[in-house]
C-alpha atoms as a PDB file:
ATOM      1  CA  UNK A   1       0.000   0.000   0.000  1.00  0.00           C
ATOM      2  CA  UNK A   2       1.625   3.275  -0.672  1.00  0.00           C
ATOM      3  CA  UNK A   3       2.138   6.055   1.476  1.00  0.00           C
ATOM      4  CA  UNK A   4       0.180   9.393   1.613  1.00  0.00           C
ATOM      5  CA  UNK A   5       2.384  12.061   1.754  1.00  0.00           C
ATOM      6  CA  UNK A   6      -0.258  14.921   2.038  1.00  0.00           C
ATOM      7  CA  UNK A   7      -0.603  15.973   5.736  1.00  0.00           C
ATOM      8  CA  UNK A   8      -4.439  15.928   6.672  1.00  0.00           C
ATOM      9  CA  UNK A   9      -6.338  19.203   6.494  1.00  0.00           C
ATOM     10  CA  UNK A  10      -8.085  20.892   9.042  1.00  0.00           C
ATOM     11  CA  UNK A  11     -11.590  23.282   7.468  1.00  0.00           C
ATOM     12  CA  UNK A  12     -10.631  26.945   9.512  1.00  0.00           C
ATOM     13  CA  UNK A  13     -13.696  28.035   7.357  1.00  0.00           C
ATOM     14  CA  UNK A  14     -15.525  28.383  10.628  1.00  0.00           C
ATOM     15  CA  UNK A  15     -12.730  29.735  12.826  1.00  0.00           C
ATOM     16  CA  UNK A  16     -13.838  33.312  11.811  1.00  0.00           C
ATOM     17  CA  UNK A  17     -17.037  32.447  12.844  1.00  0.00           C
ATOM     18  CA  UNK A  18     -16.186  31.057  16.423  1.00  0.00           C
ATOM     19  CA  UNK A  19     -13.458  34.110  16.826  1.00  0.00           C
ATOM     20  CA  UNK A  20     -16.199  36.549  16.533  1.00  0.00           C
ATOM     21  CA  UNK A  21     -18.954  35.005  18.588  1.00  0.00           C
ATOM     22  CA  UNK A  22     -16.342  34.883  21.415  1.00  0.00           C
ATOM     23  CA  UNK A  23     -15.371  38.480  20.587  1.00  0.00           C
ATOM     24  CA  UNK A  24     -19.197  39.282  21.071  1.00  0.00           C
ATOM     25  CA  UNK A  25     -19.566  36.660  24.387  1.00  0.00           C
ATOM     26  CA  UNK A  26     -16.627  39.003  25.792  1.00  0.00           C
ATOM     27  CA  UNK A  27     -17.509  42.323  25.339  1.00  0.00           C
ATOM     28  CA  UNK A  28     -21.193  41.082  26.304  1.00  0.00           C
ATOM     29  CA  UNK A  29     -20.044  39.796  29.548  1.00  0.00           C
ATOM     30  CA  UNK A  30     -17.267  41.897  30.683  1.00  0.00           C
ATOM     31  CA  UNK A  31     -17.445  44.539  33.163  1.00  0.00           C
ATOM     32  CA  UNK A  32     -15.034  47.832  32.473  1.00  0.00           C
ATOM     33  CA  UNK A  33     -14.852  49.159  36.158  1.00  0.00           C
ATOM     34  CA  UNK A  34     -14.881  53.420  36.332  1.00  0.00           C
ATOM     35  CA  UNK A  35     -12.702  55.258  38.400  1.00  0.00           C
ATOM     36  CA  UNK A  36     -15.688  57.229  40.759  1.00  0.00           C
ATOM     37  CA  UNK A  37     -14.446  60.912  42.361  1.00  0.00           C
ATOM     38  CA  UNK A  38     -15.712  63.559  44.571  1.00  0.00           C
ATOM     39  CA  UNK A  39     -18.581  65.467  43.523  1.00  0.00           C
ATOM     40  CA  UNK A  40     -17.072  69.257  43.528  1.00  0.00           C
ATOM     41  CA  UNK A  41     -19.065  72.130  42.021  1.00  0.00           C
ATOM     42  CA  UNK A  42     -16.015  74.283  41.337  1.00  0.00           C
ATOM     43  CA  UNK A  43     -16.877  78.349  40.897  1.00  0.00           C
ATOM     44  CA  UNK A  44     -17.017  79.924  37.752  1.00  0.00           C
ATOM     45  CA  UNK A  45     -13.857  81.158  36.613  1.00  0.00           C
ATOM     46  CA  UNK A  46     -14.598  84.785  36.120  1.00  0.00           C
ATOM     47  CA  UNK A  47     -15.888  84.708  40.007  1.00  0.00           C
ATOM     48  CA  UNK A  48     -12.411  83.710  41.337  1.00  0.00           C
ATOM     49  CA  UNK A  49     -10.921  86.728  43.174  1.00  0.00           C
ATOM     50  CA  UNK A  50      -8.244  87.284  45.911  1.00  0.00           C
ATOM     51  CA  UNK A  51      -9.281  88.536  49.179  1.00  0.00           C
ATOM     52  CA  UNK A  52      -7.916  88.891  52.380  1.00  0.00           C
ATOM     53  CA  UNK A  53      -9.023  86.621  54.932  1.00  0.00           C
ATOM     54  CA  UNK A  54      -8.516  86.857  58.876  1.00  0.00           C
ATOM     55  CA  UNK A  55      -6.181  84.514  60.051  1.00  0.00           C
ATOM     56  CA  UNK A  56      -9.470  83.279  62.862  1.00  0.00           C
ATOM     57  CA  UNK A  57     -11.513  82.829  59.869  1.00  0.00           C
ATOM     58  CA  UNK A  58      -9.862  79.960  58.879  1.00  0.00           C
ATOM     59  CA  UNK A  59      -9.305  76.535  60.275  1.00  0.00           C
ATOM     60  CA  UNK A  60      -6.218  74.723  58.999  1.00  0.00           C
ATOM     61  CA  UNK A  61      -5.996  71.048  58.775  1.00  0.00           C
ATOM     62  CA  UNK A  62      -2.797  69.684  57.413  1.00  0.00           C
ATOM     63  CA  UNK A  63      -2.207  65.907  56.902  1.00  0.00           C
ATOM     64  CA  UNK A  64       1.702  65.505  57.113  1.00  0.00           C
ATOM     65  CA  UNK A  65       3.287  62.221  55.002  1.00  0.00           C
ATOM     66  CA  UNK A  66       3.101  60.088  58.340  1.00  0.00           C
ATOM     67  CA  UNK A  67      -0.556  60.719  57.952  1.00  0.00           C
ATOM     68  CA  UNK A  68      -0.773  62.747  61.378  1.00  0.00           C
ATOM     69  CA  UNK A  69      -3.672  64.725  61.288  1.00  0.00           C
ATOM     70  CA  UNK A  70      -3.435  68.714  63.015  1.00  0.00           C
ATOM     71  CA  UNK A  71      -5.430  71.473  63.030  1.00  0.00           C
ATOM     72  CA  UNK A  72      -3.108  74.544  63.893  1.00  0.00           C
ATOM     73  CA  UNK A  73       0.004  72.742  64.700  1.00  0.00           C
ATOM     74  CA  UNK A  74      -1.994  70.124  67.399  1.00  0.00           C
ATOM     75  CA  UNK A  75      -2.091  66.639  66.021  1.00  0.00           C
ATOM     76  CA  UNK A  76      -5.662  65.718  66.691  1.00  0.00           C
ATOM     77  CA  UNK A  77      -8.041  62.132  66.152  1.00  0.00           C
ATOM     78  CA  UNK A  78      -9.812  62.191  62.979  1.00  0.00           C
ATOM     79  CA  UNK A  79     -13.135  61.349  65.124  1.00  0.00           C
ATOM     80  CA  UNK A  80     -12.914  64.951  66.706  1.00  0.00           C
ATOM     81  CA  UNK A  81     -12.349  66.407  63.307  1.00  0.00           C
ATOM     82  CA  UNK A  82     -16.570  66.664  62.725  1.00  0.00           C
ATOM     83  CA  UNK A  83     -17.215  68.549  66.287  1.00  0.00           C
ATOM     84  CA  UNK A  84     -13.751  70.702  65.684  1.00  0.00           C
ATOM     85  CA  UNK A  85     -14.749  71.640  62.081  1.00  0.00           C
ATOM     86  CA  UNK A  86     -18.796  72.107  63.427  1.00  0.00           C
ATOM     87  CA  UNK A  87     -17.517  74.471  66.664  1.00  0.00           C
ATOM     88  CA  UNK A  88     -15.314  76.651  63.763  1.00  0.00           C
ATOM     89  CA  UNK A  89     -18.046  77.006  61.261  1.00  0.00           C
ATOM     90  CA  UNK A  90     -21.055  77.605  63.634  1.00  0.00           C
ATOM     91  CA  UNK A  91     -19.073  79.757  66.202  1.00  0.00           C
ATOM     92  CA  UNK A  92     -20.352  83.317  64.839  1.00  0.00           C
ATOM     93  CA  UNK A  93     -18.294  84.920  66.841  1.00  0.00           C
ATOM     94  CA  UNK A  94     -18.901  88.804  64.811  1.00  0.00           C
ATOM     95  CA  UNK A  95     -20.590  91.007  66.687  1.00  0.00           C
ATOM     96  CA  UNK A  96     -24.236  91.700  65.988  1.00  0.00           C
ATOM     97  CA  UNK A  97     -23.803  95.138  64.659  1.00  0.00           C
ATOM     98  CA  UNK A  98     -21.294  93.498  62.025  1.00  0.00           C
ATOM     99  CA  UNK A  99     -22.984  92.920  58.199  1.00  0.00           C
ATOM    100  CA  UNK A 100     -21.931  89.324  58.628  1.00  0.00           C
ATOM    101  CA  UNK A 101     -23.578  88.440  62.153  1.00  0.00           C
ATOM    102  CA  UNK A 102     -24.742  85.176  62.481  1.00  0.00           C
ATOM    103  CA  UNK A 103     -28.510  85.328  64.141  1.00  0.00           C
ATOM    104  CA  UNK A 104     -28.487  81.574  63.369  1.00  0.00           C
ATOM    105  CA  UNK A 105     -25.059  80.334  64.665  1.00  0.00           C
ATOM    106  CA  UNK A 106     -25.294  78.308  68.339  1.00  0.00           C
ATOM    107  CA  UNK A 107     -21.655  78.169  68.828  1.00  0.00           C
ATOM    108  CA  UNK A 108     -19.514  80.050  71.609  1.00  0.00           C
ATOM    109  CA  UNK A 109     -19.625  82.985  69.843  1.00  0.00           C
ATOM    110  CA  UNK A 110     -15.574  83.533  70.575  1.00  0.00           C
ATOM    111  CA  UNK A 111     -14.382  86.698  69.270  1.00  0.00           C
ATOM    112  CA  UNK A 112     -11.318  84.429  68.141  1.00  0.00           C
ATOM    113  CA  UNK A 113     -12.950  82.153  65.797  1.00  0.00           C
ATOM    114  CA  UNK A 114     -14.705  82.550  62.896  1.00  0.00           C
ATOM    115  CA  UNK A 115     -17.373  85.534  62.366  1.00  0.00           C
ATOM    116  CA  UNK A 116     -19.572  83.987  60.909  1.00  0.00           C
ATOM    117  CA  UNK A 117     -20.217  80.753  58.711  1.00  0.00           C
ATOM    118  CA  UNK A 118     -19.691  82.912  55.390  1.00  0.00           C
ATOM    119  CA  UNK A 119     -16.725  84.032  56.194  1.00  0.00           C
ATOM    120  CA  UNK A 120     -15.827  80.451  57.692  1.00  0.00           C
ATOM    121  CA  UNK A 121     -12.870  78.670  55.611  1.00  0.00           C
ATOM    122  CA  UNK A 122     -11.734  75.299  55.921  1.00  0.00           C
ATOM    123  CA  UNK A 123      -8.218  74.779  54.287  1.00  0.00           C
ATOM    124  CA  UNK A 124      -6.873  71.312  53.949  1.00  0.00           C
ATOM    125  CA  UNK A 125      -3.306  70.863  53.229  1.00  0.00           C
ATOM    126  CA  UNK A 126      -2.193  67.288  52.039  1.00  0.00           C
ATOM    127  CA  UNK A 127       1.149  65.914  51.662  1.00  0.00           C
ATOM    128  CA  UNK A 128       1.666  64.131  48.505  1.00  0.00           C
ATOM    129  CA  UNK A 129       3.336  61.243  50.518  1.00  0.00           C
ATOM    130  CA  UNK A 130      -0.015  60.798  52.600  1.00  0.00           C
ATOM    131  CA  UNK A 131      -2.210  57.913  52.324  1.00  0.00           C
ATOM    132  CA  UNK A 132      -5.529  58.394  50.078  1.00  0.00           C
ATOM    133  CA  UNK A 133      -7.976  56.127  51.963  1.00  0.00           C
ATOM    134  CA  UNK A 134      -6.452  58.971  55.070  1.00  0.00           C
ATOM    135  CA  UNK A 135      -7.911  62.301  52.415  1.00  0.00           C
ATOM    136  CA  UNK A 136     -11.155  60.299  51.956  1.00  0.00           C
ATOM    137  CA  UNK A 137     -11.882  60.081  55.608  1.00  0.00           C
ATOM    138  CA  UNK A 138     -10.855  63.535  56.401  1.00  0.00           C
ATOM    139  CA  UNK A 139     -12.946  64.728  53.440  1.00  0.00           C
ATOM    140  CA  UNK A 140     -15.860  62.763  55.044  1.00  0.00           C
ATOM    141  CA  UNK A 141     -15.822  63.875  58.323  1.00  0.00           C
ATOM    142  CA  UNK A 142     -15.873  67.748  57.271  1.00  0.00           C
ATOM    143  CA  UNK A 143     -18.920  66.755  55.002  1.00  0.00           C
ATOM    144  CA  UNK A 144     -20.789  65.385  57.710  1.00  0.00           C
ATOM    145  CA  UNK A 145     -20.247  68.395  59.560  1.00  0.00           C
ATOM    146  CA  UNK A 146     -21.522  70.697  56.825  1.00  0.00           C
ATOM    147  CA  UNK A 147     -24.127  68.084  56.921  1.00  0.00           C
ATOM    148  CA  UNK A 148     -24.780  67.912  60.244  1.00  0.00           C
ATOM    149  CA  UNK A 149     -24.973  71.889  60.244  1.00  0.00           C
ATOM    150  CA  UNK A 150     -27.474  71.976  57.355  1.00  0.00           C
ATOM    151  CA  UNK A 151     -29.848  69.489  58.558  1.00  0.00           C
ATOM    152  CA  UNK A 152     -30.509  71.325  61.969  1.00  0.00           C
ATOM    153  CA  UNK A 153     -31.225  74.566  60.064  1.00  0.00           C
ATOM    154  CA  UNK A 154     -33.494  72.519  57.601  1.00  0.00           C
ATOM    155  CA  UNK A 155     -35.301  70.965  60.611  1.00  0.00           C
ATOM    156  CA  UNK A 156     -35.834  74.620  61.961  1.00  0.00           C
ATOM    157  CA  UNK A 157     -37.112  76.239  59.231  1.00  0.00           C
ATOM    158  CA  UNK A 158     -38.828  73.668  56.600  1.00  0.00           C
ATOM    159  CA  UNK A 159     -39.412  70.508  59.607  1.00  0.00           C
ATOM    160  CA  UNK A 160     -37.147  68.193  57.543  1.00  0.00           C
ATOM    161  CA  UNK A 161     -33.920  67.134  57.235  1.00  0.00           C
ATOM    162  CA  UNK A 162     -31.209  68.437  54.468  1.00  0.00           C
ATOM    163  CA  UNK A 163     -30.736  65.332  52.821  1.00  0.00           C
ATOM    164  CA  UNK A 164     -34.098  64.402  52.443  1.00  0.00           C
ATOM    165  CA  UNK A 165     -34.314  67.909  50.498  1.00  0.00           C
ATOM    166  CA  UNK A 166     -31.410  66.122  48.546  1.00  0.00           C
ATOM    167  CA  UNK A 167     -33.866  63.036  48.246  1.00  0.00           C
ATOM    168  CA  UNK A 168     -36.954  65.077  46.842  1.00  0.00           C
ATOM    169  CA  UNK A 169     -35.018  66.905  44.106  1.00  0.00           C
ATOM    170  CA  UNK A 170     -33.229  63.851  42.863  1.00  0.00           C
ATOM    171  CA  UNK A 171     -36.444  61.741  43.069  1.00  0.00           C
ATOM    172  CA  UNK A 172     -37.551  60.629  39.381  1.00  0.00           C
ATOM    173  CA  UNK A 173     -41.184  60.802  40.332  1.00  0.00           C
ATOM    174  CA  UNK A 174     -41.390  64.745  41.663  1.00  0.00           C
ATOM    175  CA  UNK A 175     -43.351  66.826  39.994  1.00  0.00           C
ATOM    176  CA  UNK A 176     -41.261  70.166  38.397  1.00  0.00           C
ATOM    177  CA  UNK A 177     -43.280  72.187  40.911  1.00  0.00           C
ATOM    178  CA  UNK A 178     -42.209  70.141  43.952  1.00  0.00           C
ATOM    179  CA  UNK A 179     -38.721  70.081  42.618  1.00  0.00           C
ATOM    180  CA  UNK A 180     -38.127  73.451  41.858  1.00  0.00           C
ATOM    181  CA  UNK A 181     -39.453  73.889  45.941  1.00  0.00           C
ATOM    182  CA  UNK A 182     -36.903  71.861  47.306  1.00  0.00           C
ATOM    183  CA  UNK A 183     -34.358  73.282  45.272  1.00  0.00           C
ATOM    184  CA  UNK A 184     -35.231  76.712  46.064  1.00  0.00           C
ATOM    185  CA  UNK A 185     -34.751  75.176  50.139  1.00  0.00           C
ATOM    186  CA  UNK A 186     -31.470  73.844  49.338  1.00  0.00           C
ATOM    187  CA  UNK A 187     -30.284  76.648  48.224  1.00  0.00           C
ATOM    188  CA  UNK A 188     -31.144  78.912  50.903  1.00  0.00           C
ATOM    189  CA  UNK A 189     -29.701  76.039  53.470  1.00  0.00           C
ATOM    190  CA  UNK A 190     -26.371  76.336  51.603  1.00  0.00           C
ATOM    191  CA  UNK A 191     -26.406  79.772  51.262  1.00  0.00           C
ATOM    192  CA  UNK A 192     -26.682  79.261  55.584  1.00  0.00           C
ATOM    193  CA  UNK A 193     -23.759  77.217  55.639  1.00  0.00           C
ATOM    194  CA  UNK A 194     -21.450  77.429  51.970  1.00  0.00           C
ATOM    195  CA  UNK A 195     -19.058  75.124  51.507  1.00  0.00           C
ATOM    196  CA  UNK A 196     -15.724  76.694  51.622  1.00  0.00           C
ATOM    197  CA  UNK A 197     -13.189  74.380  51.410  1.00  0.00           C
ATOM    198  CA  UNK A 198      -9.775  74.521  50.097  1.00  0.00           C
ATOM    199  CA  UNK A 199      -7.313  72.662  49.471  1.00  0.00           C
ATOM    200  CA  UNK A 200      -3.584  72.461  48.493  1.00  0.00           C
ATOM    201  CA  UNK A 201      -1.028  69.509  48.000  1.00  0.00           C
ATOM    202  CA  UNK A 202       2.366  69.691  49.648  1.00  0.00           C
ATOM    203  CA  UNK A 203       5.716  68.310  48.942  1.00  0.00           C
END
């Protein structure tokens, strides 16, 4: 019997076919995970203007590379940091003949903290060598004290809390009317209590 010398074929007619149905299978099935970030509503920039700023009026919290946390020099716990940054921003410590008393402020009124909540400014001062889960907690913490702040003046004046203000203008379901309400709330609230936060990297 003689030999074959051809080698046997394979058909790659269908390959083509099976390549693309598991191109289609993976892009089907495959998740592409987003970085998330901060939600920041930055200022326009023709509304950016230097101004000078009492030294009382703002509350300085550094983060060195060690990941210390202090607040004028003072290393302090990051679960102080919401009643520290709360005492600072509701102190209204102007005096009531001043265009910036605060007739809404509970705090010690101390003639060497902040005037008034408008005039309250939180700088944050990171160094680049300091851990980011450390800047998310920090960045919490004063949040929750802005929130903390905006709920009780929510409470007094509408009977509701701040975030469920939040709630009822995100909420599919609201009617325009009812929405443009709660926004018109939520802005006054955070015209009560702005956020004024900056913040700087170090090296």
């Amino acid at each position: 019997m003689a030999l074959r010398d051809e080698m046997p074929q394979v058909s790659a007619g269908s390959m083509a076919d099976i390549a693309f149905l598991l191109l289609i299978f993976f892009l089907v099935t495959t998740s592409i995970e987003t970085d998330s970030g901060m939600n920041r509503l930055l200022p326009p920039i023709d509304t950016i203007s230097t101004m000078d700023v009492k030294k009382k009026n703002i509350l300085a919290i550094t983060v060195n590379d060690k990941g210390e946390l202090l607040i004028d020099d003072d290393i302090v716990a990051l679960s102080d940091l919401k009643l520290l940054a709360i005492e600072f921003l509701d102190n209204g410590g102007a005096i009531s003949s001043d265009d910036f008393y605060c007739s809404y402020c509970k705090g010690k009124r101390d003639a060497k903290s902040s005037d008034s909540p408008l005039k309250a400014i939180i700088s944050l001062i990171t160094s680049r060598d300091a851990v980011y889960e450390d800047y998310i907690s920090i960045q919490n913490e004063l949040l929750l004290a802005y929130g903390e702040l905006r709920s009780r003046e929510a409470n007094r004046l509408y009977n509701v809390d701040y975030s469920s203000l939040e709630a009822m203008y995100n909420a599919p379901d609201v009617t325009s009317a009812e929405k443009e309400k709660a926004k018109k709330k939520i802005k006054a609230i955070q015209n009560m209590f702005p956020l004024n936060l900056s913040e700087a990297n170090r090296n």
